[in-house]
C-alpha atoms as a PDB file:
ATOM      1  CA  UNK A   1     121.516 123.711  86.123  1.00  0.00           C
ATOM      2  CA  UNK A   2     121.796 127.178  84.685  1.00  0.00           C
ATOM      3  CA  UNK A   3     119.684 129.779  86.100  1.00  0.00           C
ATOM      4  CA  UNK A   4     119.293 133.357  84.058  1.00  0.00           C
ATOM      5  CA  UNK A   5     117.157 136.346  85.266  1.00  0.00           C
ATOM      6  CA  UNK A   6     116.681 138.762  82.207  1.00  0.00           C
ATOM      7  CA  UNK A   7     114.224 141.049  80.800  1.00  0.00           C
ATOM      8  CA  UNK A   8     113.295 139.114  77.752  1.00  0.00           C
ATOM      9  CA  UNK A   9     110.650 138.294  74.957  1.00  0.00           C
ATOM     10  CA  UNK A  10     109.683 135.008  74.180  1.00  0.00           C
ATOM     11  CA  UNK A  11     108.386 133.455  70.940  1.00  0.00           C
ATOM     12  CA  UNK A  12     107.282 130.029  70.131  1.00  0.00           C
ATOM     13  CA  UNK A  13     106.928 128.798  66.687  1.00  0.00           C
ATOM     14  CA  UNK A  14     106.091 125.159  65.978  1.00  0.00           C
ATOM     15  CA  UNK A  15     102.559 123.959  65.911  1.00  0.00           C
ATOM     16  CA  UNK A  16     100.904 126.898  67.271  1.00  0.00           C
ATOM     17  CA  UNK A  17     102.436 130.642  67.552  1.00  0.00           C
ATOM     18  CA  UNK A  18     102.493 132.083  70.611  1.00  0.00           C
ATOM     19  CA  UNK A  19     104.721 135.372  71.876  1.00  0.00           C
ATOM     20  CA  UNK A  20     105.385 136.791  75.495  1.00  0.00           C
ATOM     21  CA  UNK A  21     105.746 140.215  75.458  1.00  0.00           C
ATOM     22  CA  UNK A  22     108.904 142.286  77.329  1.00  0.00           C
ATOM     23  CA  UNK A  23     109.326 141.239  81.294  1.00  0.00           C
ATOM     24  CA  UNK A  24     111.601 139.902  83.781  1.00  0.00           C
ATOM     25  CA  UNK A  25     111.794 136.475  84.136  1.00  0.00           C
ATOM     26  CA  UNK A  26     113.686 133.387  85.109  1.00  0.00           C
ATOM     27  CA  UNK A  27     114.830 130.955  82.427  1.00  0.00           C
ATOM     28  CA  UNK A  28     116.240 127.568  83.503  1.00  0.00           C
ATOM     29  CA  UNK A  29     118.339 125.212  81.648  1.00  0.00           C
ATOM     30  CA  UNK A  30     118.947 122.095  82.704  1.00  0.00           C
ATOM     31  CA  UNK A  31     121.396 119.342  82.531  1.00  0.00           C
ATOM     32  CA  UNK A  32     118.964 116.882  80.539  1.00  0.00           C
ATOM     33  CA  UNK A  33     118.341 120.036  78.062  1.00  0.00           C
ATOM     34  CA  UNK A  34     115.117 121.036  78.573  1.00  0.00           C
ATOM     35  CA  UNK A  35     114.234 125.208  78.693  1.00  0.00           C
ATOM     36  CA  UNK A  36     111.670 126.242  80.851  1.00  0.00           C
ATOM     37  CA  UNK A  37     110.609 130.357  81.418  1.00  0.00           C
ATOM     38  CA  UNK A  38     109.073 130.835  84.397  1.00  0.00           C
ATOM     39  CA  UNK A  39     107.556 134.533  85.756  1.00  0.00           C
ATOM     40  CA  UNK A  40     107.099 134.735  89.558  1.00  0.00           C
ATOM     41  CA  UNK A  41     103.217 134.044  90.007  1.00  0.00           C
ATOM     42  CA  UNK A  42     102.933 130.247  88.552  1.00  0.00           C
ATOM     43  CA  UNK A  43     104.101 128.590  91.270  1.00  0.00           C
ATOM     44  CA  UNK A  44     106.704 125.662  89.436  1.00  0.00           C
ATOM     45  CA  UNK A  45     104.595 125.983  86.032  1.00  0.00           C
ATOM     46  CA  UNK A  46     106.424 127.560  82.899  1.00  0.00           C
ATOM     47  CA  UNK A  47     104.898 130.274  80.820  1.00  0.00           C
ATOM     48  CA  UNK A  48     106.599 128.292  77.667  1.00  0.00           C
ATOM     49  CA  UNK A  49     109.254 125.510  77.798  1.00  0.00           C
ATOM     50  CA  UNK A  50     111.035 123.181  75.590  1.00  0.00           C
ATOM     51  CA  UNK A  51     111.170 119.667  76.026  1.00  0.00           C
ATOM     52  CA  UNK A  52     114.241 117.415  75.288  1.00  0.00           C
ATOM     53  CA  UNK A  53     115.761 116.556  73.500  1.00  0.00           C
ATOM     54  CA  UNK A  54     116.688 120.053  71.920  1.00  0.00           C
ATOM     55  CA  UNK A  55     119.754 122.413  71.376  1.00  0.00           C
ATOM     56  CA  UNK A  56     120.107 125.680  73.050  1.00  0.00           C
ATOM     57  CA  UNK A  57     122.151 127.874  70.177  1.00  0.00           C
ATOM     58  CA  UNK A  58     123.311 131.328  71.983  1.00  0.00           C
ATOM     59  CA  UNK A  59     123.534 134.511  69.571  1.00  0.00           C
ATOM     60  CA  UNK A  60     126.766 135.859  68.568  1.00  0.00           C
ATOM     61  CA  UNK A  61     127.956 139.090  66.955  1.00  0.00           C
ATOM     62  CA  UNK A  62     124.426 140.949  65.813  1.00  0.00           C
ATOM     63  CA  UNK A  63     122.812 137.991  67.641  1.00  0.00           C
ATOM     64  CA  UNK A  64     124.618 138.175  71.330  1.00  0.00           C
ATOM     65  CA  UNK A  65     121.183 138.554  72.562  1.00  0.00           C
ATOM     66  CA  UNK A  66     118.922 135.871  70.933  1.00  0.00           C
ATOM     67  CA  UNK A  67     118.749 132.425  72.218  1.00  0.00           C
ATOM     68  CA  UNK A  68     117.100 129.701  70.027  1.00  0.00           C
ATOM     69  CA  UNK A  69     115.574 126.622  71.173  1.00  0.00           C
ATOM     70  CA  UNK A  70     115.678 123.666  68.823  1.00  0.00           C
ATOM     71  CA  UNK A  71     113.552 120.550  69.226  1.00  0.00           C
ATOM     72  CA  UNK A  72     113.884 116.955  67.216  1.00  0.00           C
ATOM     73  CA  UNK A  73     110.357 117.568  65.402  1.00  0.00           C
ATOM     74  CA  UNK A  74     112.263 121.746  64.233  1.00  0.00           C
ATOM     75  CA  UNK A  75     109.743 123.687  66.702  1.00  0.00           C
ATOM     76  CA  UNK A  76     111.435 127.220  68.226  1.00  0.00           C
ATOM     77  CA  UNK A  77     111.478 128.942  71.281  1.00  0.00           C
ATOM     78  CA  UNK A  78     113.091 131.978  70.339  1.00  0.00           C
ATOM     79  CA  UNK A  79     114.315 134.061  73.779  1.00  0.00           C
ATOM     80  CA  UNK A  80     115.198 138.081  73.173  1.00  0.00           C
ATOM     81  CA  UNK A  81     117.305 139.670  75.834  1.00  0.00           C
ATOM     82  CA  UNK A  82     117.103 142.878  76.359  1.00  0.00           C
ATOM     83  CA  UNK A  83     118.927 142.773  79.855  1.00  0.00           C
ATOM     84  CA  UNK A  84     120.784 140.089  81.734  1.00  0.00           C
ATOM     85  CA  UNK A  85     120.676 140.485  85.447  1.00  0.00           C
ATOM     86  CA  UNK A  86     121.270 137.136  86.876  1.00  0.00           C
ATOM     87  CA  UNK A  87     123.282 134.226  85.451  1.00  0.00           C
ATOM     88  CA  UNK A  88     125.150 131.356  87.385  1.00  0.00           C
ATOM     89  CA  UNK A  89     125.078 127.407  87.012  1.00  0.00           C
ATOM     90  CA  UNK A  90     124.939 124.797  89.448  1.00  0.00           C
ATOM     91  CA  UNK A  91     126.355 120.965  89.222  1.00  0.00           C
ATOM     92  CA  UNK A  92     122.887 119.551  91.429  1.00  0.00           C
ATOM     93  CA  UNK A  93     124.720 115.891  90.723  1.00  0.00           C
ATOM     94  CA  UNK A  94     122.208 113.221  90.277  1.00  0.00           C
ATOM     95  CA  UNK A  95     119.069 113.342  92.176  1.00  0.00           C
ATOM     96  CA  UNK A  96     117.499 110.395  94.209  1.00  0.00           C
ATOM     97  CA  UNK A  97     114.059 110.906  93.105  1.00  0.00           C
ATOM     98  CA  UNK A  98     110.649 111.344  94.930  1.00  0.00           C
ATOM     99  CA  UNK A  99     110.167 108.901  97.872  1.00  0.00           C
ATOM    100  CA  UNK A 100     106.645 107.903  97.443  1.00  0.00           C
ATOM    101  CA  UNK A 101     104.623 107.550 100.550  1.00  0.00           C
ATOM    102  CA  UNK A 102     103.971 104.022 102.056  1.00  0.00           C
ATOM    103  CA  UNK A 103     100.569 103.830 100.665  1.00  0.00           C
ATOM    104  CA  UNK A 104     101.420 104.744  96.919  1.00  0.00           C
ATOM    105  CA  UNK A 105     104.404 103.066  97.111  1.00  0.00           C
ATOM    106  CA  UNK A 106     102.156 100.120  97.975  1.00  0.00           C
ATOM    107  CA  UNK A 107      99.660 100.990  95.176  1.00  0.00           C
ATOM    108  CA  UNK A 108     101.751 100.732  92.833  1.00  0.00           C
ATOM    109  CA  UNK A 109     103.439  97.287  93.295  1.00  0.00           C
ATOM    110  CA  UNK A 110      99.733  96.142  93.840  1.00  0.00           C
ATOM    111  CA  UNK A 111      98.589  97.169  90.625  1.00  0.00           C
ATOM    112  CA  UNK A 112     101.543  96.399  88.690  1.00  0.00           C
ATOM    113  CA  UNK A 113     100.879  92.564  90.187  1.00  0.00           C
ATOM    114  CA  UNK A 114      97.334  92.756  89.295  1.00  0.00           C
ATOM    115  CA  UNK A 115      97.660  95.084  86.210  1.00  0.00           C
ATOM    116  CA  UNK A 116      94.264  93.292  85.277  1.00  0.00           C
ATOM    117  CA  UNK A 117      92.426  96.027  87.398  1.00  0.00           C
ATOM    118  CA  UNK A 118      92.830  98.106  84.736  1.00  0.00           C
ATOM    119  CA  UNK A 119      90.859  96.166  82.593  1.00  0.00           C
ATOM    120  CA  UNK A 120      90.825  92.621  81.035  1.00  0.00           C
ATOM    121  CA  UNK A 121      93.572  91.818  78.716  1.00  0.00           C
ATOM    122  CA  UNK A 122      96.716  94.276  79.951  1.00  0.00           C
ATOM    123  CA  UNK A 123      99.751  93.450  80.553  1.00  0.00           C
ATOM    124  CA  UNK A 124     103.063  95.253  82.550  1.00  0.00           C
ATOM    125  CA  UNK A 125     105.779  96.795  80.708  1.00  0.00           C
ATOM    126  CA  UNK A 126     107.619  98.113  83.616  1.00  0.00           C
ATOM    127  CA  UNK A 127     106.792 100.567  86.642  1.00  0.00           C
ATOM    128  CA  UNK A 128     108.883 103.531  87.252  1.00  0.00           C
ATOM    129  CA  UNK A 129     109.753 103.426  83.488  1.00  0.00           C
ATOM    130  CA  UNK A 130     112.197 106.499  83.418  1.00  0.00           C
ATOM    131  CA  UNK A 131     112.050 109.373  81.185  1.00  0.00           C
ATOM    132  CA  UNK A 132     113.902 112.376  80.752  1.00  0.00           C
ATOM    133  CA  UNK A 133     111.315 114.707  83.526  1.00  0.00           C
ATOM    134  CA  UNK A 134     110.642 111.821  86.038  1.00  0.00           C
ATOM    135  CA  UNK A 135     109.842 108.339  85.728  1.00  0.00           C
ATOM    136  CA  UNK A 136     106.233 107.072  84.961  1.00  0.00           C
ATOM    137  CA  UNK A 137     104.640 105.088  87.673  1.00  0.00           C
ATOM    138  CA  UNK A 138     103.210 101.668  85.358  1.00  0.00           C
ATOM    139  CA  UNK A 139     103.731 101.829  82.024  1.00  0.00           C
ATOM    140  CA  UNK A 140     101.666  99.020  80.426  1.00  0.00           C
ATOM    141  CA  UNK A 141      99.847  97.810  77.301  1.00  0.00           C
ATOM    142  CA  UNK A 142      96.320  97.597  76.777  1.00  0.00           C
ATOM    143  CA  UNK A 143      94.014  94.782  75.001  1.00  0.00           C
ATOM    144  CA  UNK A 144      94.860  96.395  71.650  1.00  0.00           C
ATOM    145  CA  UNK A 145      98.538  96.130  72.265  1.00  0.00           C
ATOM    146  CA  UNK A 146      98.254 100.298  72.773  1.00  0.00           C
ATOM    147  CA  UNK A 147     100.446 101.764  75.031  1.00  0.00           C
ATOM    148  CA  UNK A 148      99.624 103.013  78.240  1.00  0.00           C
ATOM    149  CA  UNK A 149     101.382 105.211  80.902  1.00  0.00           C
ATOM    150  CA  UNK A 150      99.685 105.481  84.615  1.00  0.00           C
ATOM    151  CA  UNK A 151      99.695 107.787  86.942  1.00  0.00           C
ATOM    152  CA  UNK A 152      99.382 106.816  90.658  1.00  0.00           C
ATOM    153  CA  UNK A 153      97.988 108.945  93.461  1.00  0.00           C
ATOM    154  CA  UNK A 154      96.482 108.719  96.847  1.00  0.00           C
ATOM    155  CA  UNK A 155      94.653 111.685  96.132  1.00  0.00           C
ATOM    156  CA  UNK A 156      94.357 112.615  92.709  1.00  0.00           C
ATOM    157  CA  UNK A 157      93.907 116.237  92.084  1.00  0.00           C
ATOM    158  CA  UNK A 158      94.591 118.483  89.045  1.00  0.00           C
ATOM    159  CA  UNK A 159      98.839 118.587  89.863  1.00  0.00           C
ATOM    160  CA  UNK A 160      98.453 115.117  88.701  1.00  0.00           C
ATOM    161  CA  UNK A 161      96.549 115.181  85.172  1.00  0.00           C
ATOM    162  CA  UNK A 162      99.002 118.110  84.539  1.00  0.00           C
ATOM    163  CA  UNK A 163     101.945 115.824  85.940  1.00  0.00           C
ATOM    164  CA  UNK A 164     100.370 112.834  83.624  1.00  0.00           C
ATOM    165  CA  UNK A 165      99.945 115.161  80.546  1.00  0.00           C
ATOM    166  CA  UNK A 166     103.626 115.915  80.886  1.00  0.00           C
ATOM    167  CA  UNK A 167     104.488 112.302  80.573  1.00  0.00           C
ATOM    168  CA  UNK A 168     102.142 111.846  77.370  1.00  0.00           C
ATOM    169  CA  UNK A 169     104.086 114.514  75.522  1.00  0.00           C
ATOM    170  CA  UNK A 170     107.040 113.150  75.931  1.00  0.00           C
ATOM    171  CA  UNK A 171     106.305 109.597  75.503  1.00  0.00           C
ATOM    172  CA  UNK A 172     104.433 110.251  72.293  1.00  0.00           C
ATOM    173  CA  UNK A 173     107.354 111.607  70.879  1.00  0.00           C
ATOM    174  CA  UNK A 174     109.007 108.217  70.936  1.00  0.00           C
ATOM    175  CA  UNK A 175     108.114 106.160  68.084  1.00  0.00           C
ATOM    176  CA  UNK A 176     108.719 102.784  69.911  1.00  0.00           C
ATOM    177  CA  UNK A 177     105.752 103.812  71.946  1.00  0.00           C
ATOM    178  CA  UNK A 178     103.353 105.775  70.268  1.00  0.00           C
ATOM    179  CA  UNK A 179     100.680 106.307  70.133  1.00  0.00           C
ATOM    180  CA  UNK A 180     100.662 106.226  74.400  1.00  0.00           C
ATOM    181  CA  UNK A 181      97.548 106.961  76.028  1.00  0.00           C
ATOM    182  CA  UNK A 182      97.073 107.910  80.013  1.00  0.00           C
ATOM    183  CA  UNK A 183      95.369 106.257  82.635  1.00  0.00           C
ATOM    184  CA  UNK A 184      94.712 108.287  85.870  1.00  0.00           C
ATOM    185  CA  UNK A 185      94.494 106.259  88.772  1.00  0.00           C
ATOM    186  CA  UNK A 186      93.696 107.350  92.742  1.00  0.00           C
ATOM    187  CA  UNK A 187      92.003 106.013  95.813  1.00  0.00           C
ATOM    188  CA  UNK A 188      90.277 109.742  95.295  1.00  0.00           C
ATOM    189  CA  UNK A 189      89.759 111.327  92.076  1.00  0.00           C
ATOM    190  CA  UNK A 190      88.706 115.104  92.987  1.00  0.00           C
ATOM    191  CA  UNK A 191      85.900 116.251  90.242  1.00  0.00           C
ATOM    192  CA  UNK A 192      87.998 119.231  88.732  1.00  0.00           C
ATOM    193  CA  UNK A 193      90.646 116.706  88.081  1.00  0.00           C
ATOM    194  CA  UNK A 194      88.589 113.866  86.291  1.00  0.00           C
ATOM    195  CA  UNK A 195      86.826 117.049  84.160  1.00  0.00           C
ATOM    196  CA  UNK A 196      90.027 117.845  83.371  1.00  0.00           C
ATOM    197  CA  UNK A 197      91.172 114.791  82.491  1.00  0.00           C
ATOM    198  CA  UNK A 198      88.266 113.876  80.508  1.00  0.00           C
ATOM    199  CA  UNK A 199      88.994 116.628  78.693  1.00  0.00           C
ATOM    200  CA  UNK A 200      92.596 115.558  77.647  1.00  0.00           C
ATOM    201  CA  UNK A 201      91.736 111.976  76.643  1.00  0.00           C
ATOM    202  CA  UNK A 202      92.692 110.518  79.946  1.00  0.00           C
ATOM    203  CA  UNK A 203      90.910 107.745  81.880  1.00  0.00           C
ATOM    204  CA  UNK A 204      90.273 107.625  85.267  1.00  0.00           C
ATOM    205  CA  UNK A 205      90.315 104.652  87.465  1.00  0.00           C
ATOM    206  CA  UNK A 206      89.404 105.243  91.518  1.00  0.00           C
ATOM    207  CA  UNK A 207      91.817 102.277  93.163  1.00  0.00           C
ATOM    208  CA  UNK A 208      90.337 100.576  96.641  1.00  0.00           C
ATOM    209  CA  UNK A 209      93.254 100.117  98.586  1.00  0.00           C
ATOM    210  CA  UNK A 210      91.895  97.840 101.102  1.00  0.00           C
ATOM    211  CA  UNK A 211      90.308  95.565  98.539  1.00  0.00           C
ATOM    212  CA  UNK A 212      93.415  95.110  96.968  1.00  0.00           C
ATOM    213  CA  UNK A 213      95.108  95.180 100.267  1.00  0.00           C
ATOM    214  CA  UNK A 214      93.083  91.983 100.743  1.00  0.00           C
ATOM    215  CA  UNK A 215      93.518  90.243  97.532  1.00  0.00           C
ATOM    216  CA  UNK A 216      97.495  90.215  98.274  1.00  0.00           C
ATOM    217  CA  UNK A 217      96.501  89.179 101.900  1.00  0.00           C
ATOM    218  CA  UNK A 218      94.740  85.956 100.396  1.00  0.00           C
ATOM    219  CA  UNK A 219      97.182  85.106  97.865  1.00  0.00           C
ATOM    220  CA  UNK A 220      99.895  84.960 100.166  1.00  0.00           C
ATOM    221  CA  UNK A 221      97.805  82.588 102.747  1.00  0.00           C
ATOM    222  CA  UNK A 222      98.014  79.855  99.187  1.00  0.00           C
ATOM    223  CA  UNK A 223     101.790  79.802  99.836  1.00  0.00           C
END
């Protein structure tokens, strides 16, 4: 992990344009790739990032102080630095990942079992299908053979479309799986999240966790 504090300007140039003007700011570059510029009122959002895979390419000469960001499909983030105040890297090593809680840790081996909740005719490809910012909770295939990547809460709230909408970018970028769509699934869907999500494409599924609690209960009485 690299961290840099400079005053810079940032430009994006890909699908969209898009430019941050002069300020401080804290750019991190990680091991997997990815750049991410981050100012100090977002919380852990970016103001612009890069998604890998892509090449970091360092200015020399004339250049010294113009970093270009590369991705697969030739999009540019395009850092200026006008001053460097902060730069050190870190070996973190490899990270054990988030420890879900008992309940969506059990959520999610209940509905990969009974993928069906979803709706009729899907079947599992995997849960905690890994990808280069975090693994995907259940990725699965729908009635149409249409990939589908789920994301599991107890409480779903808008963190979690934005977590999900993360995933989607990244997973339609992979031919193999595209075109992926997102299923948002919680024992609680709060409203701003399921506007939201509406608004990205993403379905919404509200998960009874005692009902399937009791399905499990009765199929292992059978045995």
């Amino acid at each position: 992990m690299r961290l840099v504090i400079a005053r810079c300007s940032v430009d994006y140039a890909g699908r969209l344009t898009a430019h941050l003007p002069s300020a401080p700011r804290l750019i991190l570059v990680k091991a997997d790739g990815s750049v991410s510029i981050h100012a100090d009122d977002r919380a852990y959002k970016p103001l612009n990032w890069m998604s890998p895979p892509c090449t970091l390419k360092e200015g020399t000469d004339d250049t010294a102080g113009i970093w270009t960001v590369v991705n697969k499909a030739g999009e540019k983030l395009i850092i200026t630095m006008e001053e460097i105040l902060h730069d050190s890297s870190h070996e973190l090593g490899v990270d054990p990942g988030l420890i879900k809680d008992g309940v969506e840790a059990h959520l999610q081996e209940l509905l990969a079992d009974r993928i069906e909740t979803l709706g009729e005719g899907y079947t599992l490809i995997r849960r905690e299908y890994f990808t280069a910012i975090g693994p995907v909770d259940i990725l699965c295939r729908d009635a149409d053979g249409q990939t589908v990547a789920v994301e599991l809460k107890r409480r779903g709230d808008i963190d979690g479309v934005e977590q999900l909408t993360r995933y989607l970018e990244l997973l339609n970028r992979d031919p193999h799986l595209a075109p992926v769509k997102g299923i948002f699934a919680a024992q609680e869907i709060k409203p701003q999240a399921r506007v939201l999500a509406t608004d990205r494409g993403i379905g919404c599924v509200v998960l009874d966790y005692d009902a399937m609690r009791g399905i499990e209960d009765d199929k292992l009485r059978l045995f």
